[in-house]
Protein backbone atom coordinates (compact mmCIF):
# COMPACT_ATOMS: atom_id res chain seq x y z
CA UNK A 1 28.87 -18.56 8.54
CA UNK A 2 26.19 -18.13 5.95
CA UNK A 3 22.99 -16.35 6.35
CA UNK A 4 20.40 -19.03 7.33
CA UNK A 5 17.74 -18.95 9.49
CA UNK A 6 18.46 -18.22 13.14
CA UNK A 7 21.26 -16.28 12.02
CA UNK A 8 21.46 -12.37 13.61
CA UNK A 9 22.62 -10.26 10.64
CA UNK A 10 23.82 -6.82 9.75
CA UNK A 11 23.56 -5.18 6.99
CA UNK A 12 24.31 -2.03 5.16
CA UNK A 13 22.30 -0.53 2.22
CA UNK A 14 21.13 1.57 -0.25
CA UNK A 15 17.78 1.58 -1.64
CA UNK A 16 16.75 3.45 -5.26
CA UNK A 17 14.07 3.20 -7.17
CA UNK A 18 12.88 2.46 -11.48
CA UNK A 19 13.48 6.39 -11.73
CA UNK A 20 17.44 6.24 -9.83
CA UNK A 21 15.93 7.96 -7.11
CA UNK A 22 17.75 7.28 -3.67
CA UNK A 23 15.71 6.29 -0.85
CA UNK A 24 18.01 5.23 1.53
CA UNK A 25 21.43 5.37 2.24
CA UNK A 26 22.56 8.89 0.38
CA UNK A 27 25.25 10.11 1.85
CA UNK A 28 25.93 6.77 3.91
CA UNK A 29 24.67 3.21 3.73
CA UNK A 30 21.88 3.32 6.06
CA UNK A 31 21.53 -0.07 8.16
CA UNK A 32 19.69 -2.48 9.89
CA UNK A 33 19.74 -5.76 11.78
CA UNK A 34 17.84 -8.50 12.28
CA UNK A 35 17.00 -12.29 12.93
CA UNK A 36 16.45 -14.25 9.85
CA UNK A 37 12.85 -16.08 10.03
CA UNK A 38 10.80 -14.12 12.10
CA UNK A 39 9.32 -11.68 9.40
CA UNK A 40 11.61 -9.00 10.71
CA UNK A 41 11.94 -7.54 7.25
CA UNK A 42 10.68 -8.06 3.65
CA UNK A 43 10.49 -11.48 2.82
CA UNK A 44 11.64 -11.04 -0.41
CA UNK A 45 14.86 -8.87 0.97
CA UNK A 46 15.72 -12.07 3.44
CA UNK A 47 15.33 -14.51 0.74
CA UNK A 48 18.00 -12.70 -1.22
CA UNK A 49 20.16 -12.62 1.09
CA UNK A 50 20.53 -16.56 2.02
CA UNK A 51 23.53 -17.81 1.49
CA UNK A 52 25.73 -14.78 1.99
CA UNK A 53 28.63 -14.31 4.15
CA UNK A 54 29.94 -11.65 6.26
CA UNK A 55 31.78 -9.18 3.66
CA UNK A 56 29.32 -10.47 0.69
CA UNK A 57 27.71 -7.30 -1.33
CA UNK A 58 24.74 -8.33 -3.47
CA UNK A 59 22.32 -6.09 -5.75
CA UNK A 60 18.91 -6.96 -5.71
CA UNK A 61 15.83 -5.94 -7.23
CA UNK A 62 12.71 -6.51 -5.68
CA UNK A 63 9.17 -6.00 -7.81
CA UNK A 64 6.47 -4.31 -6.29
CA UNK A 65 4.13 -7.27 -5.67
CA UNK A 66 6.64 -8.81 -3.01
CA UNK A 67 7.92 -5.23 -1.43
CA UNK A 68 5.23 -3.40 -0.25
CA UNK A 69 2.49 -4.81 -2.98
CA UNK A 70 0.68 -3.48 -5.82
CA UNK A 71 -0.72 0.35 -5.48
CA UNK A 72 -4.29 -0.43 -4.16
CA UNK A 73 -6.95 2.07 -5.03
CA UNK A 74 -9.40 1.06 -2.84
CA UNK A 75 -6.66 2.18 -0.46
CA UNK A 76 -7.75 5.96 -1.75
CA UNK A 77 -10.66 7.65 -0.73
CA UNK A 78 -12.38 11.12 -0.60
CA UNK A 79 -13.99 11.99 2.56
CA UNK A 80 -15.79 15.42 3.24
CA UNK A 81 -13.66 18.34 4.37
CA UNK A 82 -15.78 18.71 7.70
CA UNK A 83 -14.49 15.41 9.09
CA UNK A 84 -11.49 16.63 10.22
CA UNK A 85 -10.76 19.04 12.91
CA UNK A 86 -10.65 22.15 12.49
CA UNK A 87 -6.96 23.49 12.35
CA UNK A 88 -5.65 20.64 11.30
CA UNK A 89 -2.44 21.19 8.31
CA UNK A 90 -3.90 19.17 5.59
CA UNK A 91 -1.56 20.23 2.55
CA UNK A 92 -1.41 18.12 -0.40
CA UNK A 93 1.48 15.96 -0.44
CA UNK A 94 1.75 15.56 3.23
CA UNK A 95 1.92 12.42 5.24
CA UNK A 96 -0.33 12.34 8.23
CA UNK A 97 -0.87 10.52 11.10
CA UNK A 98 -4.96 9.44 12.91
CA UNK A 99 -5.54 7.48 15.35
CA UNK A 100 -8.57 5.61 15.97
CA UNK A 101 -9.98 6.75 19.51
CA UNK A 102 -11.58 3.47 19.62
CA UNK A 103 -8.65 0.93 19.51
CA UNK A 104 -5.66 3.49 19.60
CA UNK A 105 -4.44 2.08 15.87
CA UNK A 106 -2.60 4.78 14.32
CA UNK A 107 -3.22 4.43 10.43
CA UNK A 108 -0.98 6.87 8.15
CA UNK A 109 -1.87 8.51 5.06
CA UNK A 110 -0.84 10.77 1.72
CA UNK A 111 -2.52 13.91 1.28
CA UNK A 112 -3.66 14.05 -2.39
CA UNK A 113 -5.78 16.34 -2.88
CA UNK A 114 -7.93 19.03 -0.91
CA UNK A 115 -10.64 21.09 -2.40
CA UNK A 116 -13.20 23.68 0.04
CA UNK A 117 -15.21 20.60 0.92
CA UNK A 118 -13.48 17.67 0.12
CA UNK A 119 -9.76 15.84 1.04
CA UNK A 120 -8.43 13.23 -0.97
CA UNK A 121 -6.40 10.34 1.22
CA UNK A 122 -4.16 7.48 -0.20
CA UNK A 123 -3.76 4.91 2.74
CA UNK A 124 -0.63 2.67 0.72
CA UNK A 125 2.31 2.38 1.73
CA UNK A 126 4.51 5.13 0.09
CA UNK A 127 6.73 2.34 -1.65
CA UNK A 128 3.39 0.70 -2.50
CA UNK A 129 3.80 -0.33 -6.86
CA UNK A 130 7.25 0.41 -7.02
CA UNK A 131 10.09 -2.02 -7.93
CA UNK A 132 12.88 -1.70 -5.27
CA UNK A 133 16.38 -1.74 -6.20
CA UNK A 134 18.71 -2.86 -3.09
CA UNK A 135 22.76 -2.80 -2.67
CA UNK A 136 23.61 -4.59 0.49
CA UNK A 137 26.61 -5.25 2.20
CA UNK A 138 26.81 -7.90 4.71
CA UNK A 139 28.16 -6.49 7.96
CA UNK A 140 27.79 -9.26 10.50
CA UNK A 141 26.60 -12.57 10.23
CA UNK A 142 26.36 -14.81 13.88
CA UNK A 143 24.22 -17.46 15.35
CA UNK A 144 21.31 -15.37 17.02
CA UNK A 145 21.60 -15.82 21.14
CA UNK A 146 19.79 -17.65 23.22
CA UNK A 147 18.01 -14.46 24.61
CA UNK A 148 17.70 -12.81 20.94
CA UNK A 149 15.53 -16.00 19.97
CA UNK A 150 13.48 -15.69 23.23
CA UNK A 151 12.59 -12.35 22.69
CA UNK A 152 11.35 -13.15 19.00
CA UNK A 153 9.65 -16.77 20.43
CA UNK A 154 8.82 -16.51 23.93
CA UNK A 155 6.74 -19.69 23.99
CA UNK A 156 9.43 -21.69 21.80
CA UNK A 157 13.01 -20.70 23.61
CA UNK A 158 11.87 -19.30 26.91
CA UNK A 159 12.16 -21.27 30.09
CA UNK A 160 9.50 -23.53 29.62
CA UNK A 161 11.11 -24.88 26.41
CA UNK A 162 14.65 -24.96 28.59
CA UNK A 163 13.24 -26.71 31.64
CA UNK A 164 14.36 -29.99 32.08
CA UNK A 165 11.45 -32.88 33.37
């Protein structure tokens, strides 16, 4: 069977970057699965991989614009010191975690810089401008169940859709 949509797949990869950098899979292929067509990973991953067959390896490079976009600096922004609690670890370099009190969204950001009064905080996604290199091997490749696609499509392959008038 060939990768297609509707198609539950498994794969195992490595990911590096421009520099040879590893970002997955170092000391083993890390892995994932998932149901192609339902934005379950990077487009431009999925659309790489259709076609394959169980055993296939491919290498593919992905550019920035259609991983995780462009490096956005309106993304980045300097906000006074005080606005944070006090006690806080804000260390350049750091990832950090807020949540918005109001809606419970949790938003995640880079600690750039920090000065007495002042923190610098880049909101892209770490893998935001950078041109991903991928080697994946193709694991598993079977129709998706009945039960998978429900999950994904409730309203399309649940028991309304299976009900018979």
């Amino acid at each position: 069977m060939q990768i297609a949509k509707d198609a539950f797949v498994v794969i195992e990869y490595s990911l590096r970057l421009d520099d040879g950098s590893l970002v997955k899979g170092e000391n083993t292929p890390a892995s994932m699965n998932f149901i192609v067509g339902y934005g379950q990973i990077l487009e431009a991953l999925e659309k790489g991989l259709i076609g394959l067959e169980q055993g296939a390896q491919k290498e593919l490079m992905i550019a920035a614009r259609d991983g995780f976009g462009e490096h956005d600096e309106s993304l980045v922004r300097t906000m006074a010191l005080s606005e944070f609690p006090p006690g806080r670890s804000l260390e350049p370099g750091r990832w950090a975690i807020a949540k918005n009190k109001e809606t419970g969204a949790q938003y995640s950001y880079l600690i750039r810089e920090k000065t007495d009064s002042t923190i610098t905080l880049d909101y892209n996604h770490p893998l935001a401008g950078k041109d991903l290199y991928y080697h994946v091997n193709v694991v598993l490749v079977r129709p998706a169940l009945a039960e998978e696609l429900e999950f994904l499509c409730p309203c399309e392959y649940g028991e309304a859709s299976s009900r018979e008038d």
